[in-house]
C-alpha atoms as a PDB file:
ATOM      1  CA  UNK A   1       0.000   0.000   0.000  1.00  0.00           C
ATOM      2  CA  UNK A   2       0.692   3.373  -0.918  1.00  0.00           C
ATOM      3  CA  UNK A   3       0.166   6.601   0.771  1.00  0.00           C
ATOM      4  CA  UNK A   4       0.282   9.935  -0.621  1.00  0.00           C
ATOM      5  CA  UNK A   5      -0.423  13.347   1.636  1.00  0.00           C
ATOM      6  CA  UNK A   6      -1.203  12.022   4.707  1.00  0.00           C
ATOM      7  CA  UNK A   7       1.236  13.696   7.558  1.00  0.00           C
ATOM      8  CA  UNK A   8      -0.614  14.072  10.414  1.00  0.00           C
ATOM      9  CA  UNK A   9      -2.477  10.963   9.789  1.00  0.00           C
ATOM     10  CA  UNK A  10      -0.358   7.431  11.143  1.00  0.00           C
ATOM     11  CA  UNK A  11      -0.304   5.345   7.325  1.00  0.00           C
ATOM     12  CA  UNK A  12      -0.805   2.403   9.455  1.00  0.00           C
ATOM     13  CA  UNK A  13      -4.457   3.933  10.551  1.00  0.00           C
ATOM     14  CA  UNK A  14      -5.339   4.909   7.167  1.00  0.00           C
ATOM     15  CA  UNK A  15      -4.449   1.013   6.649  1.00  0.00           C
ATOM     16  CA  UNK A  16      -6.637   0.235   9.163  1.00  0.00           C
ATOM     17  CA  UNK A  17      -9.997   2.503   8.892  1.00  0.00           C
ATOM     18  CA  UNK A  18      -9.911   1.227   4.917  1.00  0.00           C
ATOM     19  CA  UNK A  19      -9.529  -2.479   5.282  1.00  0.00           C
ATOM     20  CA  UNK A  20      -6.079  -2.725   3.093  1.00  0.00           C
ATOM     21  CA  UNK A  21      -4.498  -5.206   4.953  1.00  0.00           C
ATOM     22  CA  UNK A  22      -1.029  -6.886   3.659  1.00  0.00           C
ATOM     23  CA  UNK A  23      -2.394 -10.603   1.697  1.00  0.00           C
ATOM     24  CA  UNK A  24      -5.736  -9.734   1.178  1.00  0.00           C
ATOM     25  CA  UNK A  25      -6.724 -10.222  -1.931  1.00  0.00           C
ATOM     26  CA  UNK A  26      -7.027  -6.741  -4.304  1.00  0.00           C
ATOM     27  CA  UNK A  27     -10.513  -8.219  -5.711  1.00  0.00           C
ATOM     28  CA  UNK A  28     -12.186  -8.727  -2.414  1.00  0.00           C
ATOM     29  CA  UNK A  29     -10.809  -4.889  -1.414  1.00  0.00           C
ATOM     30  CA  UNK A  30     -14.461  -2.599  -1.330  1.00  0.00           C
ATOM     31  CA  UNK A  31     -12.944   0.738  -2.989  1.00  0.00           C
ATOM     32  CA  UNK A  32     -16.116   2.664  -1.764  1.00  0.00           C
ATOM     33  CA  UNK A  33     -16.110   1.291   1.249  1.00  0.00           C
ATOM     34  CA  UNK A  34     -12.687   2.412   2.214  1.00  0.00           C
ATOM     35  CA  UNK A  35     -12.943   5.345   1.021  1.00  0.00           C
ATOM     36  CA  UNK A  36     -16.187   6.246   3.580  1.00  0.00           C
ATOM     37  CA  UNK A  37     -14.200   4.802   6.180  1.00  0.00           C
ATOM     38  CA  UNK A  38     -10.893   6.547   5.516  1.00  0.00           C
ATOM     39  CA  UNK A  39     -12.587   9.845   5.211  1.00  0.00           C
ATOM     40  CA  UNK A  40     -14.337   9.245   8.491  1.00  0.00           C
ATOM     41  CA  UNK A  41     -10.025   9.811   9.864  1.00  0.00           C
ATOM     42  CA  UNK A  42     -10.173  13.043  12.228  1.00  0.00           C
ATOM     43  CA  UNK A  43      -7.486  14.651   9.557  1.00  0.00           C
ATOM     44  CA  UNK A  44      -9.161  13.800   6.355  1.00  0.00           C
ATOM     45  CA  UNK A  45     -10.823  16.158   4.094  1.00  0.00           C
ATOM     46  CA  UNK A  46     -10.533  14.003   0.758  1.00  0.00           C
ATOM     47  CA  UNK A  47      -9.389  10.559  -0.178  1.00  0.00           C
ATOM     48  CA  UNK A  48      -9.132   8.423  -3.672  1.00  0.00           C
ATOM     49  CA  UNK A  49      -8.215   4.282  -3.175  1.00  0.00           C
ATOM     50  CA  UNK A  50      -6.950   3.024  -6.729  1.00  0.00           C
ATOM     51  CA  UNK A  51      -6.173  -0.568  -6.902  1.00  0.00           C
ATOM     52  CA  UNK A  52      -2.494  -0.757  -8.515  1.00  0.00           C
ATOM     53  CA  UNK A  53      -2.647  -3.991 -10.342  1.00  0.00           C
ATOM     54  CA  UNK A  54      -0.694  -6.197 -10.147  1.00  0.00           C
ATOM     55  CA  UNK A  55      -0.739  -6.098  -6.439  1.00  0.00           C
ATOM     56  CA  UNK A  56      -0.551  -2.536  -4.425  1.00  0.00           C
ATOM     57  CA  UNK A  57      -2.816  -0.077  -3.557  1.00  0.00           C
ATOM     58  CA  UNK A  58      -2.393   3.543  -3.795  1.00  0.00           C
ATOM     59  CA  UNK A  59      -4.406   6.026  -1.500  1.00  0.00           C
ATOM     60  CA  UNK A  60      -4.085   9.951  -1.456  1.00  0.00           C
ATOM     61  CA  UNK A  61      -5.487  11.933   0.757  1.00  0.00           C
ATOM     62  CA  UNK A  62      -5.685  15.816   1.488  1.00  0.00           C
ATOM     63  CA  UNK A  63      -5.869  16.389   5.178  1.00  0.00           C
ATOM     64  CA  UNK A  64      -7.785  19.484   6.839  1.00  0.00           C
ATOM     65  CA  UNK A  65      -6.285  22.436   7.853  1.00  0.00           C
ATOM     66  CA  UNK A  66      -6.318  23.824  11.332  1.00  0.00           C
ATOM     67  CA  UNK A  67      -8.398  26.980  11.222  1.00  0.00           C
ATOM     68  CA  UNK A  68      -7.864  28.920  14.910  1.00  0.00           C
ATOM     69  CA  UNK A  69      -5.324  28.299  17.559  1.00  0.00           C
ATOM     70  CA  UNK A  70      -6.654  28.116  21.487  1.00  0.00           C
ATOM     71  CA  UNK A  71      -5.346  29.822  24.214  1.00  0.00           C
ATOM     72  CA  UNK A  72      -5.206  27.779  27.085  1.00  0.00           C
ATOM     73  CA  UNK A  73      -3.964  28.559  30.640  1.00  0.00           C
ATOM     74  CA  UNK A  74      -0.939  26.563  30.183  1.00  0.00           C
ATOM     75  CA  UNK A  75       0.272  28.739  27.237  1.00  0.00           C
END
């Protein structure tokens, strides 16, 4: 697997929410349904799964931007 934009997201959760795990067979892989899950990610804004044939899978993603800053008590 393949990921492309993701820095504040771990690869191995993107991994995770979508289902690509290493072995499993690229024909039994539900693009749409990783997709929904991977965009459900705190970070995520957008996200494309493309099966890479013969055997990979490539995801890219565009994470959100923080919009404000908090000031807390502890600086």
């Amino acid at each position: 697997m393949r990921v492309d934009g993701a820095s504040r997201t771990d690869h191995a959760a993107i991994a995770s929410a979508g289902g690509l795990d290493v072995g499993r067979p690229m024909t039994d892989l539900d693009i749409e349904r990783s997709r929904t899950a991977i965009a459900r990610l705190p970070w995520i804004d957008t996200v494309d799964v493309r099966r890479r044939w013969p055997g990979s899978v490539k995801v890219t993603v565009t994470e959100r931007r923080p919009m404000a800053a908090l000031a807390t008590d502890d600086g």
